[in-house]
PDB file of N, CA and C in Angstrom:
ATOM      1  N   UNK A   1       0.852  -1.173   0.000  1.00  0.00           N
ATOM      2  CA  UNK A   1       0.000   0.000   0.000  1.00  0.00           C
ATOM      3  C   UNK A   1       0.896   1.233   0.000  1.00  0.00           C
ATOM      4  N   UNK A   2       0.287   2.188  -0.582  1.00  0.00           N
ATOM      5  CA  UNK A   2       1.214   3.667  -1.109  1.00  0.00           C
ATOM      6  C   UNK A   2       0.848   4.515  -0.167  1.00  0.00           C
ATOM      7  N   UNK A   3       1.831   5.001   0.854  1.00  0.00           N
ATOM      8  CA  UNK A   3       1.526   6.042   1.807  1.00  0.00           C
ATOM      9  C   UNK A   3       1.899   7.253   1.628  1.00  0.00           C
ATOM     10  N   UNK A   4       0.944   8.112   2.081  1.00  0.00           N
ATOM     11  CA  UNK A   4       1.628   9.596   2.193  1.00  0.00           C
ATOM     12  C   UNK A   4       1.618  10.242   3.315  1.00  0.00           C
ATOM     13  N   UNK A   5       2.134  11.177   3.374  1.00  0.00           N
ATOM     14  CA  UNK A   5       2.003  12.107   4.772  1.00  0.00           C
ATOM     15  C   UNK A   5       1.492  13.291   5.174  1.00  0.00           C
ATOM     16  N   UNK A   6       0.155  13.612   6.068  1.00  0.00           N
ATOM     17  CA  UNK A   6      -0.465  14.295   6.084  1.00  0.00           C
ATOM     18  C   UNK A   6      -0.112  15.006   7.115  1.00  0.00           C
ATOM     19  N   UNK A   7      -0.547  16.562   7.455  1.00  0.00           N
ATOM     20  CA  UNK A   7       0.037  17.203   8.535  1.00  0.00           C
ATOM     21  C   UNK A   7      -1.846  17.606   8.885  1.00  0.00           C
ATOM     22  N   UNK A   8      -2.118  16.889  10.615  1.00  0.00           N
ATOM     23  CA  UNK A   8      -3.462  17.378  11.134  1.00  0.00           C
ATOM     24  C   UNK A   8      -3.878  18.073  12.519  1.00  0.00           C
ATOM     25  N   UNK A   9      -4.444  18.075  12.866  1.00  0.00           N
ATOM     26  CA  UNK A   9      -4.812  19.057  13.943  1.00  0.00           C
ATOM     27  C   UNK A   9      -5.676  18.461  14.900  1.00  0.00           C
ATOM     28  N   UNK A  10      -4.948  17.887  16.045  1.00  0.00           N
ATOM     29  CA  UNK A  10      -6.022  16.934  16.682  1.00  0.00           C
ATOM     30  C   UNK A  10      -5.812  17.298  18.214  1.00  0.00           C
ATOM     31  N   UNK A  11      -7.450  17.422  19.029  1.00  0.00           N
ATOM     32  CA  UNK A  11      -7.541  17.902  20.095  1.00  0.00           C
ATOM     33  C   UNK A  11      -6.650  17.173  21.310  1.00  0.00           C
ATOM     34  N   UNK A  12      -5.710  17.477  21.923  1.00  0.00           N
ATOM     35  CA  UNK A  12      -5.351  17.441  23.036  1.00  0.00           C
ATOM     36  C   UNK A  12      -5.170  16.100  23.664  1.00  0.00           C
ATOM     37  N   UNK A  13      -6.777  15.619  24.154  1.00  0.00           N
ATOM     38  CA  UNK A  13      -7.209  15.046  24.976  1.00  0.00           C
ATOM     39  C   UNK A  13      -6.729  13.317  24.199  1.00  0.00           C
ATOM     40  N   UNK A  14      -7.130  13.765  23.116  1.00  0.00           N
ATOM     41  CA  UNK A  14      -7.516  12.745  22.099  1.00  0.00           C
ATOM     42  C   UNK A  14      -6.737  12.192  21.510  1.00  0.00           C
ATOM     43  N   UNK A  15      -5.217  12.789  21.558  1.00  0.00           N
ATOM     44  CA  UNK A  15      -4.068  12.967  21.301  1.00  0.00           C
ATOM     45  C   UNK A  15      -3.465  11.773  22.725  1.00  0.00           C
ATOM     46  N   UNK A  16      -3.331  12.633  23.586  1.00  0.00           N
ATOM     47  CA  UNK A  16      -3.464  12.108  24.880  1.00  0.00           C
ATOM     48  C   UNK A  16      -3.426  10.300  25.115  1.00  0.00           C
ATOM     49  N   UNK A  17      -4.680  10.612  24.680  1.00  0.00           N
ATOM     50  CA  UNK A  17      -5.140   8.789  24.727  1.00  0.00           C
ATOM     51  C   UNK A  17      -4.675   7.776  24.176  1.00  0.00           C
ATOM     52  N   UNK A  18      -4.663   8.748  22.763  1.00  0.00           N
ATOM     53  CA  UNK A  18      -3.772   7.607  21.383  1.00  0.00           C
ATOM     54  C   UNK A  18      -2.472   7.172  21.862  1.00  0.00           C
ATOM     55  N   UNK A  19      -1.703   8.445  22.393  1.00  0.00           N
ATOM     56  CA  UNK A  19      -0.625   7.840  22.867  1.00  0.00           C
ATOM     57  C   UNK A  19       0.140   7.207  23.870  1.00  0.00           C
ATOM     58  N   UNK A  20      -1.142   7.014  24.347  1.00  0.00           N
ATOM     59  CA  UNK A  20      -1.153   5.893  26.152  1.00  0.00           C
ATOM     60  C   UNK A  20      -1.850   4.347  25.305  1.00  0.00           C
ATOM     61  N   UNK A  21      -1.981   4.699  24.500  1.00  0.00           N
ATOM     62  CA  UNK A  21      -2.640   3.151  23.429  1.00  0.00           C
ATOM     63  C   UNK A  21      -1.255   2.706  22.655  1.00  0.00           C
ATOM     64  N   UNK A  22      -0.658   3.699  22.044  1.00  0.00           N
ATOM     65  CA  UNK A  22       0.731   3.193  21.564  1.00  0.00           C
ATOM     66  C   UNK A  22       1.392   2.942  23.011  1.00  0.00           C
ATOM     67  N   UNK A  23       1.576   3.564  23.678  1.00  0.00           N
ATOM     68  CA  UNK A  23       2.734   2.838  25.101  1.00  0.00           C
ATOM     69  C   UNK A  23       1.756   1.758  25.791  1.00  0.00           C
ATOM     70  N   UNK A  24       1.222   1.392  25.802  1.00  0.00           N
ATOM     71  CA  UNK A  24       0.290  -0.092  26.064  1.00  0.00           C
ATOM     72  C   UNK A  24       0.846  -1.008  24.868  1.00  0.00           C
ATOM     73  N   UNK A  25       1.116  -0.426  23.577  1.00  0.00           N
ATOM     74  CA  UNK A  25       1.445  -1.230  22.254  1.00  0.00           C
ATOM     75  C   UNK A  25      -0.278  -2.041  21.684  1.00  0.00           C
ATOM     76  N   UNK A  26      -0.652  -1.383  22.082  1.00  0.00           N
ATOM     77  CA  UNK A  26      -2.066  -1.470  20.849  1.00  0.00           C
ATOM     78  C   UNK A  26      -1.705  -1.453  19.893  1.00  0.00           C
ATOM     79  N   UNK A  27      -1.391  -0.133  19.339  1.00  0.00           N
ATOM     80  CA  UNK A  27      -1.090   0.006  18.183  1.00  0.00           C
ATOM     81  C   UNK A  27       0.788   0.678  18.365  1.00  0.00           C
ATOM     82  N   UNK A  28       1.352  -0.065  17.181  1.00  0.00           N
ATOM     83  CA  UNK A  28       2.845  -0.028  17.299  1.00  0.00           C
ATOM     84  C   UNK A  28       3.270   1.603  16.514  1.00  0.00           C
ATOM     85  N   UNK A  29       2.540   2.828  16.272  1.00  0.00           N
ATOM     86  CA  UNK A  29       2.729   4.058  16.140  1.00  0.00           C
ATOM     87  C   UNK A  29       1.466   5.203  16.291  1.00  0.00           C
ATOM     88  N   UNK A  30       1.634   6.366  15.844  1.00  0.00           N
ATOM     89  CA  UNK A  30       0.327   6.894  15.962  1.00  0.00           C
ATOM     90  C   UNK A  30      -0.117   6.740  14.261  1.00  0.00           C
ATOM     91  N   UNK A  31       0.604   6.903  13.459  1.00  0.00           N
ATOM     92  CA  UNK A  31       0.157   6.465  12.263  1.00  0.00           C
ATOM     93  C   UNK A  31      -0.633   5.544  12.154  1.00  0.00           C
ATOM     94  N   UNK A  32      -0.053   4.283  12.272  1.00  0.00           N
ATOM     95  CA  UNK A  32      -1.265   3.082  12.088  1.00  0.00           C
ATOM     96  C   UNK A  32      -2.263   3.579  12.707  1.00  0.00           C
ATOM     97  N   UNK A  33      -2.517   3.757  14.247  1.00  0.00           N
ATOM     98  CA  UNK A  33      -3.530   4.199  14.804  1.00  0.00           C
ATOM     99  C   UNK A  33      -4.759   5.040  14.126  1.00  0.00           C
ATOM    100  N   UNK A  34      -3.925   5.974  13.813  1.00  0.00           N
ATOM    101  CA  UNK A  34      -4.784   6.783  12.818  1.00  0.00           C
ATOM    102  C   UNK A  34      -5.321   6.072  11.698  1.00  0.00           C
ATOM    103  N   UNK A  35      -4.923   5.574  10.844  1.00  0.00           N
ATOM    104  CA  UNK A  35      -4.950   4.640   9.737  1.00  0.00           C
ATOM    105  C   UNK A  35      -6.057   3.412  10.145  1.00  0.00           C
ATOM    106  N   UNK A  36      -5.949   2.982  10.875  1.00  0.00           N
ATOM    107  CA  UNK A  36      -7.634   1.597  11.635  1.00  0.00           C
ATOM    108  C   UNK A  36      -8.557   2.669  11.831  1.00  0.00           C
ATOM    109  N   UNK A  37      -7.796   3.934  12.899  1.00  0.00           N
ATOM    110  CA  UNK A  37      -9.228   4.749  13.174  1.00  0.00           C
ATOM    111  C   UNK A  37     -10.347   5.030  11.408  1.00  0.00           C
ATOM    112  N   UNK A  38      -9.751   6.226  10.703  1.00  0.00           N
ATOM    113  CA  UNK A  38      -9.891   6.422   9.311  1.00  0.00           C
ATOM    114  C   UNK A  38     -10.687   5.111   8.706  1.00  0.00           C
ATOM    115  N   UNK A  39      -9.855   4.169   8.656  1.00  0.00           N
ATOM    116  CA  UNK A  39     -10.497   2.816   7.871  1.00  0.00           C
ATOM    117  C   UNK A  39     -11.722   2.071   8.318  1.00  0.00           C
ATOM    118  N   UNK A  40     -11.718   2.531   9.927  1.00  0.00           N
ATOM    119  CA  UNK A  40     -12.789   1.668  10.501  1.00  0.00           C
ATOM    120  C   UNK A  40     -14.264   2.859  10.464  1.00  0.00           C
ATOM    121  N   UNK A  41     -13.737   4.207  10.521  1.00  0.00           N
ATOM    122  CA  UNK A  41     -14.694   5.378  10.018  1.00  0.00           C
ATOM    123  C   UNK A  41     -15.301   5.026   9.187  1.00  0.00           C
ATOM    124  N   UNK A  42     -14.539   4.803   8.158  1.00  0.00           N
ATOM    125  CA  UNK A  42     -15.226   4.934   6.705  1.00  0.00           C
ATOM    126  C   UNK A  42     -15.742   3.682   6.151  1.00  0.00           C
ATOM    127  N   UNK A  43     -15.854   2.163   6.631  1.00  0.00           N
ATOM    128  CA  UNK A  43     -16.029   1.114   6.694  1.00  0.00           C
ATOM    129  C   UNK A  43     -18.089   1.184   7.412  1.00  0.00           C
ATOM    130  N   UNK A  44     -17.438   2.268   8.157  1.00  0.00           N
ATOM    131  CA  UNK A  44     -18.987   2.521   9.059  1.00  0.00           C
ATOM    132  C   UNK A  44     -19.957   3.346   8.156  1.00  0.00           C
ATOM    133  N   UNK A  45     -19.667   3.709   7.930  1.00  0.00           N
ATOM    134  CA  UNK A  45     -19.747   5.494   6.744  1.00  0.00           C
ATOM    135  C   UNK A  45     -20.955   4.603   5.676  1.00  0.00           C
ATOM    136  N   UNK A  46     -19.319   3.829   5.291  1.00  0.00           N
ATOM    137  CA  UNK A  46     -19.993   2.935   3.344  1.00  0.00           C
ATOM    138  C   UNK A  46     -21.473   1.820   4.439  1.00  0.00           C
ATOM    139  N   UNK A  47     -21.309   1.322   5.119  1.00  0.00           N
ATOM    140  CA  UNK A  47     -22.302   0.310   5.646  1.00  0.00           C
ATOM    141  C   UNK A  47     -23.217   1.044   6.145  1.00  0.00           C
ATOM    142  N   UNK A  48     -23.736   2.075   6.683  1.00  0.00           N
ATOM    143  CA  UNK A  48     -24.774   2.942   7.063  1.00  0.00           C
ATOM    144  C   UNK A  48     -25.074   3.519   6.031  1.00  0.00           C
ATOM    145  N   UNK A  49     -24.669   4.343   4.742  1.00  0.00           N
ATOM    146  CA  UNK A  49     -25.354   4.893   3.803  1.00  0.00           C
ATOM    147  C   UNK A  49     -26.085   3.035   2.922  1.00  0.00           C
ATOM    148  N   UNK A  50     -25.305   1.922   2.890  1.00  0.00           N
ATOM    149  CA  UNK A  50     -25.721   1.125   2.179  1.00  0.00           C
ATOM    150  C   UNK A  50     -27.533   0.600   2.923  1.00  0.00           C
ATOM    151  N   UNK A  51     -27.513   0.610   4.437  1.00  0.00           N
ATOM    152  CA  UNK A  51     -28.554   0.292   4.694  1.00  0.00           C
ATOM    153  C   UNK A  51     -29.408   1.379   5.111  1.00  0.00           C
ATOM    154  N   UNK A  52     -28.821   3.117   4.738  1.00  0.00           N
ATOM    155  CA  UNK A  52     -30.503   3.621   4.503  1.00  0.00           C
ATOM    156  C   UNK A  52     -30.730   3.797   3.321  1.00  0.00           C
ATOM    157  N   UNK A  53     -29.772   3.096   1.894  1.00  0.00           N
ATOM    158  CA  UNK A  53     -30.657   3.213   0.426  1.00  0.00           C
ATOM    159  C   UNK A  53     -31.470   1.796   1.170  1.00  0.00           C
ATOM    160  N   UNK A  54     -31.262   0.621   1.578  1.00  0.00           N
ATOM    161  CA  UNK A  54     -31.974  -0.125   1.543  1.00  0.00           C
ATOM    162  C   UNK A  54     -32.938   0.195   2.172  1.00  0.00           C
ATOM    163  N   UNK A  55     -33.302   0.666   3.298  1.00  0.00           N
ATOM    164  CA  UNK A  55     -34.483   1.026   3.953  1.00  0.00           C
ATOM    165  C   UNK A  55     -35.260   1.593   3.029  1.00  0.00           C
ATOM    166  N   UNK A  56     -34.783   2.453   1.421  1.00  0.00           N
ATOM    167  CA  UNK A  56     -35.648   2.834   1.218  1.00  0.00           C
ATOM    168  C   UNK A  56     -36.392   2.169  -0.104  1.00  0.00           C
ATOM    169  N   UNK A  57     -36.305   0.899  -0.079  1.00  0.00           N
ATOM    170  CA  UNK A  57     -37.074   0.236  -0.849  1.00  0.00           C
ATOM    171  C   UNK A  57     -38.368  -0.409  -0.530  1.00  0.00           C
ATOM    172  N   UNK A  58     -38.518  -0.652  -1.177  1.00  0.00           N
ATOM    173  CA  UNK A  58     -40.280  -1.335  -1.133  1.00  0.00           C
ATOM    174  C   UNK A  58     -40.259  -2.916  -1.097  1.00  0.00           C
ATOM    175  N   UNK A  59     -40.058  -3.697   0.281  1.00  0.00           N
ATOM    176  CA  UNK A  59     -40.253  -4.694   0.280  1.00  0.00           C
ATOM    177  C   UNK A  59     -40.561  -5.809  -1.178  1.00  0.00           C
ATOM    178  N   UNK A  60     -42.149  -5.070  -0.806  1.00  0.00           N
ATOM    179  CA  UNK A  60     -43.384  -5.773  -1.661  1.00  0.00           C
ATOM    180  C   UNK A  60     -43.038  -5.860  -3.375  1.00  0.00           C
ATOM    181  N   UNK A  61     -42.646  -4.407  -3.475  1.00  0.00           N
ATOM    182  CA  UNK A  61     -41.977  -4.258  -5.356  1.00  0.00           C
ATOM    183  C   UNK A  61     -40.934  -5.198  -5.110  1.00  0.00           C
ATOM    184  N   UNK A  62     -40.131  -5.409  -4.264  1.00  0.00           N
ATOM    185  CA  UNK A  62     -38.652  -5.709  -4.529  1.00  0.00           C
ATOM    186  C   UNK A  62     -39.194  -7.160  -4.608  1.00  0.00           C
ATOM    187  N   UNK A  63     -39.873  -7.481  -3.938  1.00  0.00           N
ATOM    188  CA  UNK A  63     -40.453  -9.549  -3.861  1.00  0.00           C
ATOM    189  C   UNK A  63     -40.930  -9.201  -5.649  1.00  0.00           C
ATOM    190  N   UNK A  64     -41.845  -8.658  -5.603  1.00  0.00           N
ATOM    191  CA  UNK A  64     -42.273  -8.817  -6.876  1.00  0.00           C
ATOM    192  C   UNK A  64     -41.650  -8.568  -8.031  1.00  0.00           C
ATOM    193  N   UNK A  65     -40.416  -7.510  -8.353  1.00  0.00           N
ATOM    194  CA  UNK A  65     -39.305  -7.788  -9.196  1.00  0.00           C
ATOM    195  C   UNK A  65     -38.515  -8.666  -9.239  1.00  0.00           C
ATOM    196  N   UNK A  66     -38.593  -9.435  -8.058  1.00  0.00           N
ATOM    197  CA  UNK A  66     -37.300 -10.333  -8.247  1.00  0.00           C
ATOM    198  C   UNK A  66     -38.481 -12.001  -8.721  1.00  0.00           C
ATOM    199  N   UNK A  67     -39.428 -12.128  -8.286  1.00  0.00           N
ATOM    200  CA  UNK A  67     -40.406 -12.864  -8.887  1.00  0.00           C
ATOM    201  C   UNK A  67     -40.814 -12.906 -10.072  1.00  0.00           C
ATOM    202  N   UNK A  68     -40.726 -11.430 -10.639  1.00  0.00           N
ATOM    203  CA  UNK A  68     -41.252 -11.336 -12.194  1.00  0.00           C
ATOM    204  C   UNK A  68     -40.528 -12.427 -13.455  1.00  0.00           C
ATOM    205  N   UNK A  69     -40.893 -12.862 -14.176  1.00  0.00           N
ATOM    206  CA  UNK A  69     -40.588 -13.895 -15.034  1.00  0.00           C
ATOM    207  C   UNK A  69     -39.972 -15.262 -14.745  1.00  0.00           C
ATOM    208  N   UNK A  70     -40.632 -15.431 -13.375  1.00  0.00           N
ATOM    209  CA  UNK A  70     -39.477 -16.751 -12.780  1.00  0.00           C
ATOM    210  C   UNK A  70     -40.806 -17.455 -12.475  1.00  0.00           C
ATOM    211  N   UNK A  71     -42.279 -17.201 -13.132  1.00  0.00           N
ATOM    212  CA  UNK A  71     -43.025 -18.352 -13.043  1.00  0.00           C
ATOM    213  C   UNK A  71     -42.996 -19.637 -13.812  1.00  0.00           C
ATOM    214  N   UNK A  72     -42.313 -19.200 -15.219  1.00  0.00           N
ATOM    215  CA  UNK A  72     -42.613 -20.455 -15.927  1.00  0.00           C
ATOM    216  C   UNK A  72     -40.782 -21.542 -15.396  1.00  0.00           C
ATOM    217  N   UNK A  73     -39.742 -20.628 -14.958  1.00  0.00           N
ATOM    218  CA  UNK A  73     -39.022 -21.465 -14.555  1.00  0.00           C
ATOM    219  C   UNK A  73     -39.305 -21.956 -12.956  1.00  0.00           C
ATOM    220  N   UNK A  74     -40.068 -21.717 -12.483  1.00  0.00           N
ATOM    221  CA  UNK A  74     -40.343 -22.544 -11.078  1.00  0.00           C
ATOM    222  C   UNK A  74     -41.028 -23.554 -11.464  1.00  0.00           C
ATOM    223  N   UNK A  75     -41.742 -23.568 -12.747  1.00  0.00           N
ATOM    224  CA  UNK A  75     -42.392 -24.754 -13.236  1.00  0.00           C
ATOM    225  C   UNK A  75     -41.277 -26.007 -13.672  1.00  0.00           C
ATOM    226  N   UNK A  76     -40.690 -25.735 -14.012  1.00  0.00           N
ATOM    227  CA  UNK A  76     -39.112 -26.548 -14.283  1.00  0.00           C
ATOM    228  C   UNK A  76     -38.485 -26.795 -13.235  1.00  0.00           C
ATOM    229  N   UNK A  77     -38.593 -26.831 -12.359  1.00  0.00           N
ATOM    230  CA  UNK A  77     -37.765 -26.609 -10.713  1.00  0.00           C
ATOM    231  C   UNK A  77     -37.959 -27.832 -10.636  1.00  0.00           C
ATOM    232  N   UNK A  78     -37.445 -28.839  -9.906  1.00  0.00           N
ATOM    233  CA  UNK A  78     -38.099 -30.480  -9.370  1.00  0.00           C
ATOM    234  C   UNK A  78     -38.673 -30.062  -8.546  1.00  0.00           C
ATOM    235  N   UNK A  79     -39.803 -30.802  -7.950  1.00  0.00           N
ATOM    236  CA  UNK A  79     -40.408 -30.732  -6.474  1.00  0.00           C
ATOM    237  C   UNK A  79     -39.619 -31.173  -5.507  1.00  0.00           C
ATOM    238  N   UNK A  80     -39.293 -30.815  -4.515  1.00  0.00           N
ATOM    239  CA  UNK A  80     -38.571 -31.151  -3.002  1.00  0.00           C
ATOM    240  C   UNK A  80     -39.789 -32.034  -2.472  1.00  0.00           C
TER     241      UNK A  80
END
């Protein structure tokens, strides 16, 4: 993976913490740290916008599009 280096501005406290997590050895710099934080953000980000497009579908259409033209092949199906 291709890294670069960013220069940021981070509160104090928060700062603080990260680096009582690297001297525990959680994480072996503040980089990586930053880097899971970021990845695990945006991991959350993509999976919450994915399930409110889904919320905004229509059950009932969605059964019934995905049903549409699959009567005459359920007729071909073996019986269980």
């Amino acid at each position: 993976m291709t890294t670069t280096k960013v220069a940021i501005t981070v509160d104090s406290e928060l700062l603080a913490e990260l680096d009582k997590l690297v001297r525990e050895q959680v994480f072996p710099n503040r980089s990586k740290a930053f880097q899971e934080a970021m990845a695990d953000t945006l991991t959350r980000r993509r999976r919450r916008r994915l399930a409110e497009e889904c919320a905004k579908l229509d059950a009932v259409a969605e059964q019934k599009l995905a049903e549409e033209g699959m009567v005459e092949e359920l007729d071909a199906w073996p019986a269980y």
